[in-house]
C-alpha atoms as a PDB file:
ATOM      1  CA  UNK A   1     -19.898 -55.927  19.601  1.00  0.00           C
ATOM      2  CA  UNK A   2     -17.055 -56.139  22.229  1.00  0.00           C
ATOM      3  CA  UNK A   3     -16.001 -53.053  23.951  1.00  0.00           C
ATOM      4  CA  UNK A   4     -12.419 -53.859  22.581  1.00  0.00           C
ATOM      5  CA  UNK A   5     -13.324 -53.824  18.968  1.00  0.00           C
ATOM      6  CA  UNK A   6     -15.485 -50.691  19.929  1.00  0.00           C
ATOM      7  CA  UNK A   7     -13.164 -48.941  21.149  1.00  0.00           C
ATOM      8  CA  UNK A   8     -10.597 -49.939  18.714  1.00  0.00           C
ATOM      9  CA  UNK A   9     -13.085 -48.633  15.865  1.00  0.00           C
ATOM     10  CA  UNK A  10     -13.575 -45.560  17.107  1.00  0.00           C
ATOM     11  CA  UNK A  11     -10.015 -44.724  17.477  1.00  0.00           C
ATOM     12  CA  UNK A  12      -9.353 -45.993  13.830  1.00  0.00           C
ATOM     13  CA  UNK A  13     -11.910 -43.458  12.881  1.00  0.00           C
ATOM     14  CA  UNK A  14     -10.658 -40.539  14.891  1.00  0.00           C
ATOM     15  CA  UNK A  15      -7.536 -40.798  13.002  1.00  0.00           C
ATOM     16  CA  UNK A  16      -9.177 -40.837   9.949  1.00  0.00           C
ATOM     17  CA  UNK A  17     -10.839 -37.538  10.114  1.00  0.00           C
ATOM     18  CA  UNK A  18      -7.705 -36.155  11.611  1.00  0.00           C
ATOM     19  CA  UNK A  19      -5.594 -36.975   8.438  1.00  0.00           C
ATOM     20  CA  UNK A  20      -8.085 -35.916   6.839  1.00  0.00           C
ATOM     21  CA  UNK A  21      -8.421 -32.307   8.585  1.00  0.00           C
ATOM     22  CA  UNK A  22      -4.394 -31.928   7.944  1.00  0.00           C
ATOM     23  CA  UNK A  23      -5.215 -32.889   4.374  1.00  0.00           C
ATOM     24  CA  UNK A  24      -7.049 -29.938   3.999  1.00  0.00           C
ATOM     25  CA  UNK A  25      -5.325 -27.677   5.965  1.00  0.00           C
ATOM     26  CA  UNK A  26      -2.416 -28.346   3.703  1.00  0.00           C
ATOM     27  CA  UNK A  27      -4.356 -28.057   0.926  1.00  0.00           C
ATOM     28  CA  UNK A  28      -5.675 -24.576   1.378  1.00  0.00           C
ATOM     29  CA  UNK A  29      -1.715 -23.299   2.309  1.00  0.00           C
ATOM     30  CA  UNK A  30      -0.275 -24.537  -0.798  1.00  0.00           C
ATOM     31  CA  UNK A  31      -2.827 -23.034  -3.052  1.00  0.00           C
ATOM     32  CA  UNK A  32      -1.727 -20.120  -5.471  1.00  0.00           C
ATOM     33  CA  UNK A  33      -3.190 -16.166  -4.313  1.00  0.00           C
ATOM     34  CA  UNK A  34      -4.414 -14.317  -7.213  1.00  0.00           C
ATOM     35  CA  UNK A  35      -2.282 -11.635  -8.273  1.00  0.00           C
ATOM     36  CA  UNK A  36      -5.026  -9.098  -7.585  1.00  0.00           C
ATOM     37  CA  UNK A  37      -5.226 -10.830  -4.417  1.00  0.00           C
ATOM     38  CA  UNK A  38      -2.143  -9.949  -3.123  1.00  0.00           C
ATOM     39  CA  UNK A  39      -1.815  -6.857  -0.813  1.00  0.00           C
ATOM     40  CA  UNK A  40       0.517  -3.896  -2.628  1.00  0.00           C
ATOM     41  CA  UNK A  41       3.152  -3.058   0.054  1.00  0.00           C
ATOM     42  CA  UNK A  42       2.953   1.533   0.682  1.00  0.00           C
ATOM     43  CA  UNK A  43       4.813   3.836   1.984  1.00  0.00           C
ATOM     44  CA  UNK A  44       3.203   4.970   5.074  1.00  0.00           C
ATOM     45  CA  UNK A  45       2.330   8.168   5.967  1.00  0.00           C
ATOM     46  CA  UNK A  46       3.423   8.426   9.678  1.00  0.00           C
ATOM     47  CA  UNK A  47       2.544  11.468  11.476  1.00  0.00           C
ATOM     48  CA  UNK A  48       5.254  13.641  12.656  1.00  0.00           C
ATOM     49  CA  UNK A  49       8.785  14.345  11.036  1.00  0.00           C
ATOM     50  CA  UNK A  50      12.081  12.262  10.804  1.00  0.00           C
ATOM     51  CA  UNK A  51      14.873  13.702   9.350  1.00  0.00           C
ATOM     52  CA  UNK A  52      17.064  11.547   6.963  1.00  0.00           C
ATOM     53  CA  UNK A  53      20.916  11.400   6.288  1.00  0.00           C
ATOM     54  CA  UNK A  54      20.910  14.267   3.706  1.00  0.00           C
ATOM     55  CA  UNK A  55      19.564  16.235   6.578  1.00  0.00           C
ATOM     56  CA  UNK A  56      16.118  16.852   5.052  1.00  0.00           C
ATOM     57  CA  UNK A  57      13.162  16.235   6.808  1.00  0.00           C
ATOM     58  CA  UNK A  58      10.876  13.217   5.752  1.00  0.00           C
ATOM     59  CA  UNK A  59       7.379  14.858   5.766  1.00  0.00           C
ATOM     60  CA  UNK A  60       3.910  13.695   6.821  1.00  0.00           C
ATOM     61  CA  UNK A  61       2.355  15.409   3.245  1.00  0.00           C
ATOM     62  CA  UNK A  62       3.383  15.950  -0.192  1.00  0.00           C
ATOM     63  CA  UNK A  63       4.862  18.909  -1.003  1.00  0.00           C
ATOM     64  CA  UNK A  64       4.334  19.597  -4.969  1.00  0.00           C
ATOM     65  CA  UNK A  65       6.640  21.660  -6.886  1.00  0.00           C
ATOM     66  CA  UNK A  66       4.872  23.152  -9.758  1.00  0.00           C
ATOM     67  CA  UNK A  67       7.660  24.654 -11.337  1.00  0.00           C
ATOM     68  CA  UNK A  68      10.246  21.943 -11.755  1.00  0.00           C
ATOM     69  CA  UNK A  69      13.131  21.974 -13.921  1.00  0.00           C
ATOM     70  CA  UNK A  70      14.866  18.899 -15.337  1.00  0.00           C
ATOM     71  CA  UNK A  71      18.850  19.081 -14.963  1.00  0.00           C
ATOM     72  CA  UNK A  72      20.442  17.040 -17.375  1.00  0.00           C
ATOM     73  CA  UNK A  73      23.031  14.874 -16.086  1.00  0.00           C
ATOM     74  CA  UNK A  74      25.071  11.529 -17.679  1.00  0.00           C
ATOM     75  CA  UNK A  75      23.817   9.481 -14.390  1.00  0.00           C
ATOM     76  CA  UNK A  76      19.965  10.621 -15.732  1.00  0.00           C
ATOM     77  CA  UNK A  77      17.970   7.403 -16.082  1.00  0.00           C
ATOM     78  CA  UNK A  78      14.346   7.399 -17.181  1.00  0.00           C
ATOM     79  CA  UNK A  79      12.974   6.897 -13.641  1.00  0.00           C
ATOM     80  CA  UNK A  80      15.820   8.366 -11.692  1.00  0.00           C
ATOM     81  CA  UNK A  81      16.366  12.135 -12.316  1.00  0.00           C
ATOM     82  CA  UNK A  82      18.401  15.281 -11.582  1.00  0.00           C
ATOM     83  CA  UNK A  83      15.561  18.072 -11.003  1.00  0.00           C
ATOM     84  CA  UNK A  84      15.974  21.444  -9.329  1.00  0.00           C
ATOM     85  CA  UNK A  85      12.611  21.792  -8.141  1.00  0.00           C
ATOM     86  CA  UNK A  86      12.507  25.471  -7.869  1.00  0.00           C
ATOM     87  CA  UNK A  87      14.399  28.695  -7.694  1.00  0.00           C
ATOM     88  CA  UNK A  88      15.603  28.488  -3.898  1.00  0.00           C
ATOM     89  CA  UNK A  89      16.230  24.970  -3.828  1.00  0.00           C
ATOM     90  CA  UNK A  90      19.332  23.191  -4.544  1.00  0.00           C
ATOM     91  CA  UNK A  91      19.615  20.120  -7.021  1.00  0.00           C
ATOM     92  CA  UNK A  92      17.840  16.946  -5.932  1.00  0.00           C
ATOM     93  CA  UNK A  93      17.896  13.462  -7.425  1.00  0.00           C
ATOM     94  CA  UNK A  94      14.466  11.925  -7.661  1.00  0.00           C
ATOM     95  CA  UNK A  95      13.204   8.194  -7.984  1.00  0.00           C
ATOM     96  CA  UNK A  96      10.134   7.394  -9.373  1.00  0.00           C
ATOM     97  CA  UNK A  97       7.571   5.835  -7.231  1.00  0.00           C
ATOM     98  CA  UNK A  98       5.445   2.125  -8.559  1.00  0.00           C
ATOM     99  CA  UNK A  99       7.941   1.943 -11.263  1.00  0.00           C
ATOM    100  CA  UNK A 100      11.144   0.442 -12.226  1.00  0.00           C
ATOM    101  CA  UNK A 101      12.476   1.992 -15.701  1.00  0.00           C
ATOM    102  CA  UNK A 102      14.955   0.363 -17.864  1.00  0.00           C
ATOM    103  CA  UNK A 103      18.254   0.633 -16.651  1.00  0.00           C
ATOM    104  CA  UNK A 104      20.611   2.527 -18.798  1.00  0.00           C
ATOM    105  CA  UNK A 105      23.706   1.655 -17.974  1.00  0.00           C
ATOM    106  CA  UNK A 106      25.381  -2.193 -16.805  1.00  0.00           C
ATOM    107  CA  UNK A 107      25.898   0.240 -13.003  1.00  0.00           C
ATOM    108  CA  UNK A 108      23.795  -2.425 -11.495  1.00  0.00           C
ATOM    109  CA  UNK A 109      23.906  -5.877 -13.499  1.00  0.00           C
ATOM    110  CA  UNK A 110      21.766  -8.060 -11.305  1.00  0.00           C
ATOM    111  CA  UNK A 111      18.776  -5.742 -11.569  1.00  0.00           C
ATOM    112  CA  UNK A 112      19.726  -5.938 -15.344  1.00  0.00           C
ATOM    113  CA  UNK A 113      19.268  -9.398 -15.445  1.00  0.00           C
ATOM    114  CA  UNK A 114      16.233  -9.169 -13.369  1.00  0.00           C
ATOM    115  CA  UNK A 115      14.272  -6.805 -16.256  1.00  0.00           C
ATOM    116  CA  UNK A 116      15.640  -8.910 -18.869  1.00  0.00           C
ATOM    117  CA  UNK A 117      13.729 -12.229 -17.552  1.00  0.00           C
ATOM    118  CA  UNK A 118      10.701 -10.146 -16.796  1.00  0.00           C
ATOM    119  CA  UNK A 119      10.586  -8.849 -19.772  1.00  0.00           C
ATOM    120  CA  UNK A 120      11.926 -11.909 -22.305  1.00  0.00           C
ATOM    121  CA  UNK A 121      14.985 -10.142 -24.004  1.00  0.00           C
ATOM    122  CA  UNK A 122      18.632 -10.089 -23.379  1.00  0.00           C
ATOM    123  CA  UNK A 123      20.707  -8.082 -20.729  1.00  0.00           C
ATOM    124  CA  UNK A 124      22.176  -5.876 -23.586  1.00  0.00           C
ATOM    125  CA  UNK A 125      18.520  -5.598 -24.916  1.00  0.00           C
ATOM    126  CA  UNK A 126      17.426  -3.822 -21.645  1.00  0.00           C
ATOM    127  CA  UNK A 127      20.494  -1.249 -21.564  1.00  0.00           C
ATOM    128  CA  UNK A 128      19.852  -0.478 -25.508  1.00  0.00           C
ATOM    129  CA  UNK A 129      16.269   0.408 -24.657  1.00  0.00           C
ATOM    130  CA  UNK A 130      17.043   2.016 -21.391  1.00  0.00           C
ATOM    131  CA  UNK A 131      18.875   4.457 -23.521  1.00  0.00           C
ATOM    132  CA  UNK A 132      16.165   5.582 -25.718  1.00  0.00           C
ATOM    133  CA  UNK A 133      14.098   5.253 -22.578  1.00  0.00           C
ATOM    134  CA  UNK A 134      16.411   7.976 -20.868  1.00  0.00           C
ATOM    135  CA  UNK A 135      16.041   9.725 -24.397  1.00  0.00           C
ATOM    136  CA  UNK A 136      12.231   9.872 -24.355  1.00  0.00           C
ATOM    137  CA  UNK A 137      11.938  11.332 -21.062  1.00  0.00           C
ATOM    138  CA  UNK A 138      14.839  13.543 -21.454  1.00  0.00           C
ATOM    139  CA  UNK A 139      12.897  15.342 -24.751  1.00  0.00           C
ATOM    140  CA  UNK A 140       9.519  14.555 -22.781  1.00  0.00           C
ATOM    141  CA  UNK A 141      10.005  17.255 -19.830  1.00  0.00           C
ATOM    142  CA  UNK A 142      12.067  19.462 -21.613  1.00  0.00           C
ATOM    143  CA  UNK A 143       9.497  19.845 -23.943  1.00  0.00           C
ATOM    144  CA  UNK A 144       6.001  19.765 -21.409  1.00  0.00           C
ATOM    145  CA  UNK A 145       5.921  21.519 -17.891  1.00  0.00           C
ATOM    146  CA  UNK A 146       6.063  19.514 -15.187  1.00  0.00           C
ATOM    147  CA  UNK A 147       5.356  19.089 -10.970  1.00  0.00           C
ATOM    148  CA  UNK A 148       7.399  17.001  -8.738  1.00  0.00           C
ATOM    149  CA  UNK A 149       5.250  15.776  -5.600  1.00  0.00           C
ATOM    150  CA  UNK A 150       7.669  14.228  -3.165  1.00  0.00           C
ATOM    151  CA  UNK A 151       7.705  14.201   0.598  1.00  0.00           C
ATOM    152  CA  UNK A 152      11.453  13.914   0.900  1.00  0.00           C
ATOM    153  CA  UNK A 153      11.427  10.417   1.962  1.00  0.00           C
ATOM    154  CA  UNK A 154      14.445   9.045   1.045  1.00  0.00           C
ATOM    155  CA  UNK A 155      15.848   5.930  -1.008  1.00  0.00           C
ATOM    156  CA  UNK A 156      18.016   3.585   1.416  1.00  0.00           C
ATOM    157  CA  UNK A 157      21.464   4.479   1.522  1.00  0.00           C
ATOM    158  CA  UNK A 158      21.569   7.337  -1.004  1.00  0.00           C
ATOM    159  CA  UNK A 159      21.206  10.678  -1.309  1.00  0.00           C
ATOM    160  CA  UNK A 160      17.883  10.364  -3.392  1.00  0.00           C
ATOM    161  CA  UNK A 161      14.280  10.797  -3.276  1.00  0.00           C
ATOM    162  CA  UNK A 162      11.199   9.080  -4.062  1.00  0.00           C
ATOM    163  CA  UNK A 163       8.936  11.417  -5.521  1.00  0.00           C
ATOM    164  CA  UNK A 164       5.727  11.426  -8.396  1.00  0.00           C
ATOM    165  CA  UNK A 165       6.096  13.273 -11.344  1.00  0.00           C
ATOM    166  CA  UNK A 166       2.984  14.684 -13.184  1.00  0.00           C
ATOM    167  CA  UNK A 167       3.932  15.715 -17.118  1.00  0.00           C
ATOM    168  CA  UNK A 168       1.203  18.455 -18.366  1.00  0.00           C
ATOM    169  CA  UNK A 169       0.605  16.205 -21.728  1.00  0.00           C
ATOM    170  CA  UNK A 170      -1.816  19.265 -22.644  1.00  0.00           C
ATOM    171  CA  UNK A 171      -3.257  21.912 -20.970  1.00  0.00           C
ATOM    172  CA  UNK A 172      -5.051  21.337 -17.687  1.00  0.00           C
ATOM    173  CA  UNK A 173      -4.532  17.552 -18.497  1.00  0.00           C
ATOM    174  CA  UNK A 174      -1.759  16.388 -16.207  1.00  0.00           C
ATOM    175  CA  UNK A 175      -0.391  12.519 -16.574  1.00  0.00           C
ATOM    176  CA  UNK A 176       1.812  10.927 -14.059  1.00  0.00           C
ATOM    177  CA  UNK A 177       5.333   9.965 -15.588  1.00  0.00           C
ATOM    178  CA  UNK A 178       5.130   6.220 -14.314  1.00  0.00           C
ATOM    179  CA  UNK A 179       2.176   5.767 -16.570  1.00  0.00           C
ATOM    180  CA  UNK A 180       3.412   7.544 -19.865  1.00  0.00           C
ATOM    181  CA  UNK A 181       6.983   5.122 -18.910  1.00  0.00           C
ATOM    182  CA  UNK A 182       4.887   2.077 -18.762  1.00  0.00           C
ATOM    183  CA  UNK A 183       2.618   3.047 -21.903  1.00  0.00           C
ATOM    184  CA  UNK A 184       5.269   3.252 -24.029  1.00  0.00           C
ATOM    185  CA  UNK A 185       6.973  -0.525 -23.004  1.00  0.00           C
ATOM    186  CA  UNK A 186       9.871   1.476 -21.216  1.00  0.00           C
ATOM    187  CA  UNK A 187       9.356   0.219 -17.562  1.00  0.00           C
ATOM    188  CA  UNK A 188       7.463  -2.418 -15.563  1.00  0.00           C
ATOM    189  CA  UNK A 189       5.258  -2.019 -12.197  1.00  0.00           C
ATOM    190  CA  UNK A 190       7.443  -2.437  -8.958  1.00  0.00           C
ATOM    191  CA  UNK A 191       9.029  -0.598  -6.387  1.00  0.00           C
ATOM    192  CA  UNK A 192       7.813   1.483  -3.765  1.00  0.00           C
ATOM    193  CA  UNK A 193       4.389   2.441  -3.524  1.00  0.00           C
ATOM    194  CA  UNK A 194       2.735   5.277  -2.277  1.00  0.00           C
ATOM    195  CA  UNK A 195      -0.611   7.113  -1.589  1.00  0.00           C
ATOM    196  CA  UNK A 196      -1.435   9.945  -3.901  1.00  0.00           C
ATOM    197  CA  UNK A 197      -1.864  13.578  -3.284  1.00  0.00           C
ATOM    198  CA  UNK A 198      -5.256  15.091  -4.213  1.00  0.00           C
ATOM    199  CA  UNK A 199      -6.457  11.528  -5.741  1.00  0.00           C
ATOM    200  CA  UNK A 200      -9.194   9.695  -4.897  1.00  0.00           C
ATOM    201  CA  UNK A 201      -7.516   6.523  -6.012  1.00  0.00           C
ATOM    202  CA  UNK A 202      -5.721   4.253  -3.299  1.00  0.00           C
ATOM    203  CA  UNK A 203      -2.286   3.202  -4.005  1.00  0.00           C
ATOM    204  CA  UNK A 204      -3.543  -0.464  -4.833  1.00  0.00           C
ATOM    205  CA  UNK A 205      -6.394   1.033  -7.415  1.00  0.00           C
ATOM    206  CA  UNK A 206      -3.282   2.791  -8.946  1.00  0.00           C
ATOM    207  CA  UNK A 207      -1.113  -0.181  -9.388  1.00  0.00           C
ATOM    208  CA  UNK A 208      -3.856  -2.074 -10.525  1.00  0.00           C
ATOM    209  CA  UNK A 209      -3.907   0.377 -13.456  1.00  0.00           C
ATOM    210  CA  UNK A 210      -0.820   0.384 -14.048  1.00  0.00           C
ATOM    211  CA  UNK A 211      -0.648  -3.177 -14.684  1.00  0.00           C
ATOM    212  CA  UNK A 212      -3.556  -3.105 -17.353  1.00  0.00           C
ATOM    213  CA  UNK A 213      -1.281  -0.414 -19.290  1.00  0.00           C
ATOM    214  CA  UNK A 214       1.441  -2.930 -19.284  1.00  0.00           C
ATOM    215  CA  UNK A 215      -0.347  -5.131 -20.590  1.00  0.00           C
ATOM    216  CA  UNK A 216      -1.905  -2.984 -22.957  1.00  0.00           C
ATOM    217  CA  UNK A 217       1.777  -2.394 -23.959  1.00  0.00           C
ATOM    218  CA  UNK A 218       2.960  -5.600 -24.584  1.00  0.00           C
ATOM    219  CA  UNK A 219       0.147  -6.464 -26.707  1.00  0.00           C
ATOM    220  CA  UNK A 220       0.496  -3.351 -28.889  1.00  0.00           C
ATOM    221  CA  UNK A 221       5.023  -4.344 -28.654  1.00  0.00           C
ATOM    222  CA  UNK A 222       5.480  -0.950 -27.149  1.00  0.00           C
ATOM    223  CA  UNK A 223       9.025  -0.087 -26.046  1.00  0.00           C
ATOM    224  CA  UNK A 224      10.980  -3.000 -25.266  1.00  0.00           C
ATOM    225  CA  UNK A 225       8.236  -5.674 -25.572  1.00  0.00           C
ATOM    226  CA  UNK A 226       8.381  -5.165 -29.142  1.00  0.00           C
ATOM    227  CA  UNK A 227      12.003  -8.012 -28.342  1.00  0.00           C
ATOM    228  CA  UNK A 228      10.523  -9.938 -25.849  1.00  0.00           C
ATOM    229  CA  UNK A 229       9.899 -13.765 -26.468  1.00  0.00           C
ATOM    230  CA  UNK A 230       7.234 -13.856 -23.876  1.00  0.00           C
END
């Protein structure tokens, strides 16, 4: 065979295998990651101390308030509460971490609209149930003890809190309030994640839990799910 036509096969087949290699590579980007795939984003634990607008300071540790008391307030929603965590402490508002609770109120009516496609009902549907939600965890910790664990890191641009809320169910048998929330079809899994005091569970095992209650909860039409078209 001529060196010409040689050559000229080889360089046909060079750029062959090279579409064929981009082919691939393409491939492989565009291809859906598993949901339990996908890394859970937490709030990191940095050592040292930073203090935040309200002029508390953001702590490496959880501190846990055992002997929290629940302030009722109008601007009270089922994940975002008025607590006074004990006797020398002032009022605080706290946000619940992993969880986003019905909202309550038309206050903020993209995220509204958000939890109503999520969850398959109407915008009005959400507020109704974010009412009874508010309800249920109004009655809930006025009626069990409770501890707020929160290391006074602070929601962007407000004078709140993220903390974790455990609800003594029964004796000696503590339940965090994001699960009981999602458990009874009254909020969904998202947020801001963190790791967990005095658990041996990592903050993705948690989640991970959380979303097999949900969808315990939709199958049983718990809560809100009990509308939803989905």
């Amino acid at each position: 065979m001529p060196l010409r036509d040689t050559l000229l096969n080889l360089a046909i087949t060079c750029v062959l295998v090279l579409i064929i290699v981009l082919a691939a590579i393409l491939l492989k980007e565009s291809r859906p990651v598993p949901l339990a795939a996908l890394p859970i984003p937490v709030a990191q634990v940095v050592p040292g101390q930073a203090t935040n607008d309200t002029g508390r300071t953001s702590l490496p540790e959880f501190k846990i308030f055992p002997k929290a008391r629940l302030i009722e307030s109008r601007t009270n929603e089922a994940d975002t509460l008025r607590i006074k965590v004990s006797d020398t402490e002032d009022e605080h508002i706290f946000v619940l971490y992993f969880v986003d609770a019905l909202d309550a109120s038309w206050t903020h009516p993209q995220r509204v609209q958000e939890q109503g496609r999520y969850f398959g009902v109407s915008s009005q549907r959400i507020v109704d149930e974010g009412v009874k939600a508010g309800q249920y965890v109004t009655q809930l910790l006025k009626e069990h003890a409770f501890s707020v664990m929160t290391r006074w890191e602070e929601v962007p641009d407000r004078s709140r809190f993220y903390a974790l809320i455990l609800v003594e169910i029964s004796p000696g048998k503590p339940v965090y309030l994001a699960d009981l929330l999602v458990q009874q079809g009254y909020a969904r899994l998202a947020g801001v994640t963190t790791t967990l005091p005095a658990d041996a569970r990592t903050a993705d095992e948690y989640a991970l839990e959380l979303q097999a209650l949900r969808r315990q909860a939709q199958q049983k039409k718990a809560g809100i799910w009990a509308a939803s078209k989905l």
